[in-house]
C-alpha atoms as a PDB file:
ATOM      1  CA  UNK A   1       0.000   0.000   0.000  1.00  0.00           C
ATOM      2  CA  UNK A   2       2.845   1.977   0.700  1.00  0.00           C
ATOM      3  CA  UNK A   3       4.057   1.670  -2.879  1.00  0.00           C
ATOM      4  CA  UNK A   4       0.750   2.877  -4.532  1.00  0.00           C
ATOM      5  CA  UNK A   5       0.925   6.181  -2.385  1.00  0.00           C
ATOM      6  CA  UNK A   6       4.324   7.234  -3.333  1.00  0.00           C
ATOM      7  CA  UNK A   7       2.793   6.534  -6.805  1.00  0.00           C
ATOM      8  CA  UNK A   8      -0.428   8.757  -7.146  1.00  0.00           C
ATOM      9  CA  UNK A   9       1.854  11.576  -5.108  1.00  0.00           C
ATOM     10  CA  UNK A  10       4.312  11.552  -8.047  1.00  0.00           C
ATOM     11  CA  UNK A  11       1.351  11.978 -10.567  1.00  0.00           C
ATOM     12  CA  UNK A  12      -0.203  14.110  -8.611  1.00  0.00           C
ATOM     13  CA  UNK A  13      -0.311  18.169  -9.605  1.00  0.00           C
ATOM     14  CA  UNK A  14       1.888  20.334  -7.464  1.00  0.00           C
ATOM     15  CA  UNK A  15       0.714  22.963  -5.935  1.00  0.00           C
ATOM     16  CA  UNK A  16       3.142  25.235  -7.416  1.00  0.00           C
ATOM     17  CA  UNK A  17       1.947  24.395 -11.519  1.00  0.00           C
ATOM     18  CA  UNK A  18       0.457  27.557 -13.434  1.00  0.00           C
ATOM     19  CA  UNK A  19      -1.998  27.552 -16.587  1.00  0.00           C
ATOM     20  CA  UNK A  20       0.455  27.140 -19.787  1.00  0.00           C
ATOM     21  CA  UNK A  21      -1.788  29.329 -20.842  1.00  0.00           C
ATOM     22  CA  UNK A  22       0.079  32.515 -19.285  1.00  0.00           C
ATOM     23  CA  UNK A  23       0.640  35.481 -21.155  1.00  0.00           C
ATOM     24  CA  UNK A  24       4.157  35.715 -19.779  1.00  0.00           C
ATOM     25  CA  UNK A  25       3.245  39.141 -17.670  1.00  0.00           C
ATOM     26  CA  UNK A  26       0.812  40.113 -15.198  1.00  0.00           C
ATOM     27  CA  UNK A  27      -0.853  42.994 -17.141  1.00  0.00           C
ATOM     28  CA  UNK A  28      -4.107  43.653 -17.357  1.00  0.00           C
ATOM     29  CA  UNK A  29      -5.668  44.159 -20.764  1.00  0.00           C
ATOM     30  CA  UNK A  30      -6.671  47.751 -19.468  1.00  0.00           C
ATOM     31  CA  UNK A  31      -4.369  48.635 -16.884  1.00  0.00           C
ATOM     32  CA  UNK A  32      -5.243  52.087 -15.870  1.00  0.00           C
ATOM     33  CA  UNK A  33      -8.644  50.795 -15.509  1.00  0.00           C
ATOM     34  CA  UNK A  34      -7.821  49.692 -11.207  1.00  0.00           C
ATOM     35  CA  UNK A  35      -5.812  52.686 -11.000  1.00  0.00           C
ATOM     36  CA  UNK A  36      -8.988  54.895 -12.804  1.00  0.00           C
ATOM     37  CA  UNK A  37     -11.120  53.775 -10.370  1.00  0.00           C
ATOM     38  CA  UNK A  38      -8.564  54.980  -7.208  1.00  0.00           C
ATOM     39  CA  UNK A  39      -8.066  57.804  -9.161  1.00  0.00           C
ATOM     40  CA  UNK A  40     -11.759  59.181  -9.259  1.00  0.00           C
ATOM     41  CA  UNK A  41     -12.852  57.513  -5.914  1.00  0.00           C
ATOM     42  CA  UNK A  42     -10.327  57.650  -3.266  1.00  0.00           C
ATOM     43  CA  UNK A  43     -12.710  56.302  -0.684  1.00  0.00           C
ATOM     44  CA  UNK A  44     -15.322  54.230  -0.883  1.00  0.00           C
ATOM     45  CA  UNK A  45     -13.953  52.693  -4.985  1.00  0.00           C
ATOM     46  CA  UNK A  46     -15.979  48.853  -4.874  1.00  0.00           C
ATOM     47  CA  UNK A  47     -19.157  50.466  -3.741  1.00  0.00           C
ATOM     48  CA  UNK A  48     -18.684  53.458  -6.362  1.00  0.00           C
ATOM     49  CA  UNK A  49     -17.691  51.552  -9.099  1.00  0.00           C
ATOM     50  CA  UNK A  50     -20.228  48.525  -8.598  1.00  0.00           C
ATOM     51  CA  UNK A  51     -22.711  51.152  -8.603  1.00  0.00           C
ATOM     52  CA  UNK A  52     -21.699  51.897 -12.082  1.00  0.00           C
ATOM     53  CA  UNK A  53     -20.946  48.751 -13.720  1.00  0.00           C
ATOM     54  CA  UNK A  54     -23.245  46.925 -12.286  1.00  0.00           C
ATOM     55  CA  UNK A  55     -21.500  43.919 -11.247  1.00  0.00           C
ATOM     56  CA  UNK A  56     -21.275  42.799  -7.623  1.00  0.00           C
ATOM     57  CA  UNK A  57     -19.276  44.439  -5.085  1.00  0.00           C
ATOM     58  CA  UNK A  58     -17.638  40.925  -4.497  1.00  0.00           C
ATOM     59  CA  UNK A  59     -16.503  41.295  -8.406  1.00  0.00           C
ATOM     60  CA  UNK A  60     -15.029  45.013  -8.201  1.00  0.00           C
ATOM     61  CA  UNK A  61     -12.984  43.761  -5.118  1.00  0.00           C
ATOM     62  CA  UNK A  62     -11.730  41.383  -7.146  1.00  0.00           C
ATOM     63  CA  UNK A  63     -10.622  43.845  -9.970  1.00  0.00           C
ATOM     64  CA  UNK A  64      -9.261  46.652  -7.757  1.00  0.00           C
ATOM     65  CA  UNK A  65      -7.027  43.719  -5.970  1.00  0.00           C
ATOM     66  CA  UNK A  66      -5.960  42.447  -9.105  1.00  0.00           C
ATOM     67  CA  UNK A  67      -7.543  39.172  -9.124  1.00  0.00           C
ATOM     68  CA  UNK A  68      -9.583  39.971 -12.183  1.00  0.00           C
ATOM     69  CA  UNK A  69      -9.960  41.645 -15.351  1.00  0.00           C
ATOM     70  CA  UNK A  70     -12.678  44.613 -16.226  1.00  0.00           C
ATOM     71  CA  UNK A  71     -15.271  42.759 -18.426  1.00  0.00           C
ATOM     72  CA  UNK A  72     -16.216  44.819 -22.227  1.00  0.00           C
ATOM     73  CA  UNK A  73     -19.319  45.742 -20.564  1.00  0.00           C
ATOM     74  CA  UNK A  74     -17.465  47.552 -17.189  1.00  0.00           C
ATOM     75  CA  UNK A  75     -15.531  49.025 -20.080  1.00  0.00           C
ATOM     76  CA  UNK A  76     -18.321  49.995 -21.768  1.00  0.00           C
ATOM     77  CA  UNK A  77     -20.447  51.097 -18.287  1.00  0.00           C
ATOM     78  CA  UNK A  78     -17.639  53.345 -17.504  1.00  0.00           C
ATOM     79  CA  UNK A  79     -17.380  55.382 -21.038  1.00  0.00           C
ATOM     80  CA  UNK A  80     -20.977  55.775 -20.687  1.00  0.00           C
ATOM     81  CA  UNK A  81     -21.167  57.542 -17.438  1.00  0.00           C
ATOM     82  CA  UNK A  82     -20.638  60.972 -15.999  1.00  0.00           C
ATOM     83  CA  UNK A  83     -17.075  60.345 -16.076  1.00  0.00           C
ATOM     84  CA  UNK A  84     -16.578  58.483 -19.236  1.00  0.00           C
ATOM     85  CA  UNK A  85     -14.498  61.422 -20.788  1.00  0.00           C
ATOM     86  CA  UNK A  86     -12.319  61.367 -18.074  1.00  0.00           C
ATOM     87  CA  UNK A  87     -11.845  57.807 -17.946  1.00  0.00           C
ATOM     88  CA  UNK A  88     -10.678  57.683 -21.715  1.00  0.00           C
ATOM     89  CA  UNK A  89      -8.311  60.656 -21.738  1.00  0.00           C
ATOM     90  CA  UNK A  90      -6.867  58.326 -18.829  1.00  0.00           C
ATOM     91  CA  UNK A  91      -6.770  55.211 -21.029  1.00  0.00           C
ATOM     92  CA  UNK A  92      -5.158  56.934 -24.322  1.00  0.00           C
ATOM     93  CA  UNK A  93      -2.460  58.497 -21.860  1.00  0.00           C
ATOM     94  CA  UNK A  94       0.451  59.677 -23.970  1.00  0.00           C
ATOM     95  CA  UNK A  95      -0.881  58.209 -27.155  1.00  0.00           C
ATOM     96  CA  UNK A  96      -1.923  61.026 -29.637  1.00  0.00           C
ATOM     97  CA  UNK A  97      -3.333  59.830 -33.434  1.00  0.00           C
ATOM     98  CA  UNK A  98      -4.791  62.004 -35.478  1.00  0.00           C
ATOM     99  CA  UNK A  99      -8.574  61.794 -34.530  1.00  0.00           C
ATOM    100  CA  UNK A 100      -7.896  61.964 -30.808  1.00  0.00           C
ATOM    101  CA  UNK A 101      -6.381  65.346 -31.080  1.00  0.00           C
ATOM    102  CA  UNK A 102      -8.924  66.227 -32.718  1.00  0.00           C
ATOM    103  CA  UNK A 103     -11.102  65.372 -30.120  1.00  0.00           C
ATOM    104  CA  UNK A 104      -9.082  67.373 -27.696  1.00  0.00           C
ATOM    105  CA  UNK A 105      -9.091  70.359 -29.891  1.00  0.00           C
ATOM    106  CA  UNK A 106     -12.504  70.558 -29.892  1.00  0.00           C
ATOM    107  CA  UNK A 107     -12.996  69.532 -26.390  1.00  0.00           C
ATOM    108  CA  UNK A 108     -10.695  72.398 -25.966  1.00  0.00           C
ATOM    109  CA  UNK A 109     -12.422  75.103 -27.570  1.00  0.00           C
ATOM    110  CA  UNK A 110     -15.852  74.130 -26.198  1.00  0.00           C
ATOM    111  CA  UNK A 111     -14.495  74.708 -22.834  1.00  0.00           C
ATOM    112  CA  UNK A 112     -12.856  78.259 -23.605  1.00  0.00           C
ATOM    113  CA  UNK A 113     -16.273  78.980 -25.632  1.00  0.00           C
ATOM    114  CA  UNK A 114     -18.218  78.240 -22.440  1.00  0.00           C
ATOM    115  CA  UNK A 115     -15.340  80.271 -20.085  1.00  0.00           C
ATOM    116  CA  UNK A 116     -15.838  83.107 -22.748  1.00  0.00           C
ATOM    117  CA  UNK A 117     -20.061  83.063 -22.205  1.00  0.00           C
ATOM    118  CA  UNK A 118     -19.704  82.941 -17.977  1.00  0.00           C
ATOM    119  CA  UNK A 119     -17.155  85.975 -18.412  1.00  0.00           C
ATOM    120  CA  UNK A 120     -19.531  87.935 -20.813  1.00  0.00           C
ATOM    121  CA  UNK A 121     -22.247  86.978 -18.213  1.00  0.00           C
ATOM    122  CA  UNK A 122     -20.427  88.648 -15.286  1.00  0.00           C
ATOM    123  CA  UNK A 123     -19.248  91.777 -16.891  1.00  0.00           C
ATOM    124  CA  UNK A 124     -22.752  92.215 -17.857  1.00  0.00           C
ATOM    125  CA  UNK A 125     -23.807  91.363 -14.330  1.00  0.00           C
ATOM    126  CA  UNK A 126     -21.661  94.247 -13.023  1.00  0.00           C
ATOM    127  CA  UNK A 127     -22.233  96.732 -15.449  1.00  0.00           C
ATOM    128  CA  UNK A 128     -26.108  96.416 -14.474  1.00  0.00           C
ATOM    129  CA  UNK A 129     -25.196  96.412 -10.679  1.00  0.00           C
ATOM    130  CA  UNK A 130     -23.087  99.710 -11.423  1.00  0.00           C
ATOM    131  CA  UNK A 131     -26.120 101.654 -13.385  1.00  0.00           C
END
């Protein structure tokens, strides 16, 4: 009996074996997407960013430790909410083709358009207040 034991522990599965299905580095497909979350919610990032994705809070735990990657649709969840703009300016980081600076451009002048109508809106505030 002793025999047959020393047998099925030597064709047994150690404990230390990985997947050979390893991509050779511990990456995430979307990397800033853990440090995103961190970024925008300092305190309280699971509950905050279950709330948007709408997986469980068990899930996001997961993600934010590393243990998982962010589904399509968490991608998706996050583009499409208040700070989906954000979140992609923090994806394309230093990367700059063509049609994303155009999007900044015009991102760009929008804001300075709208600075331009709250300044126009306070001079003529004040030059009412001084008549």
């Amino acid at each position: 009996m002793r025999s047959a034991s020393a047998r099925r522990a030597k064709s047994a599965n150690s404990p230390g074996e990985r997947s050979c299905t390893s991509k050779g580095n511990n990456l995430h497909p979307v990397l800033p997407f853990e440090l995103f979350l961190r970024a925008v919610w300092p305190t309280d990032t699971a509950k905050q960013a279950s709330r948007i994705t709408g997986r469980s809070l068990r899930a996001v735990k997961y993600q934010l430790a590393g243990q998982a990657h962010p589904r399509y649709e968490d991608i998706v969840a996050m583009l499409r909410s208040e700070h989906g703009f954000e979140f992609l300016q923090h994806v394309m980081g230093e990367a700059r083709p063509k049609w994303w600076r155009g999007v900044q451009k015009a991102r760009g002048l929008g804001d300075m358009r709208r600075q331009l109508q709250d300044q126009q809106r306070r001079i003529a505030q004040l030059e009412m207040a001084l008549d």
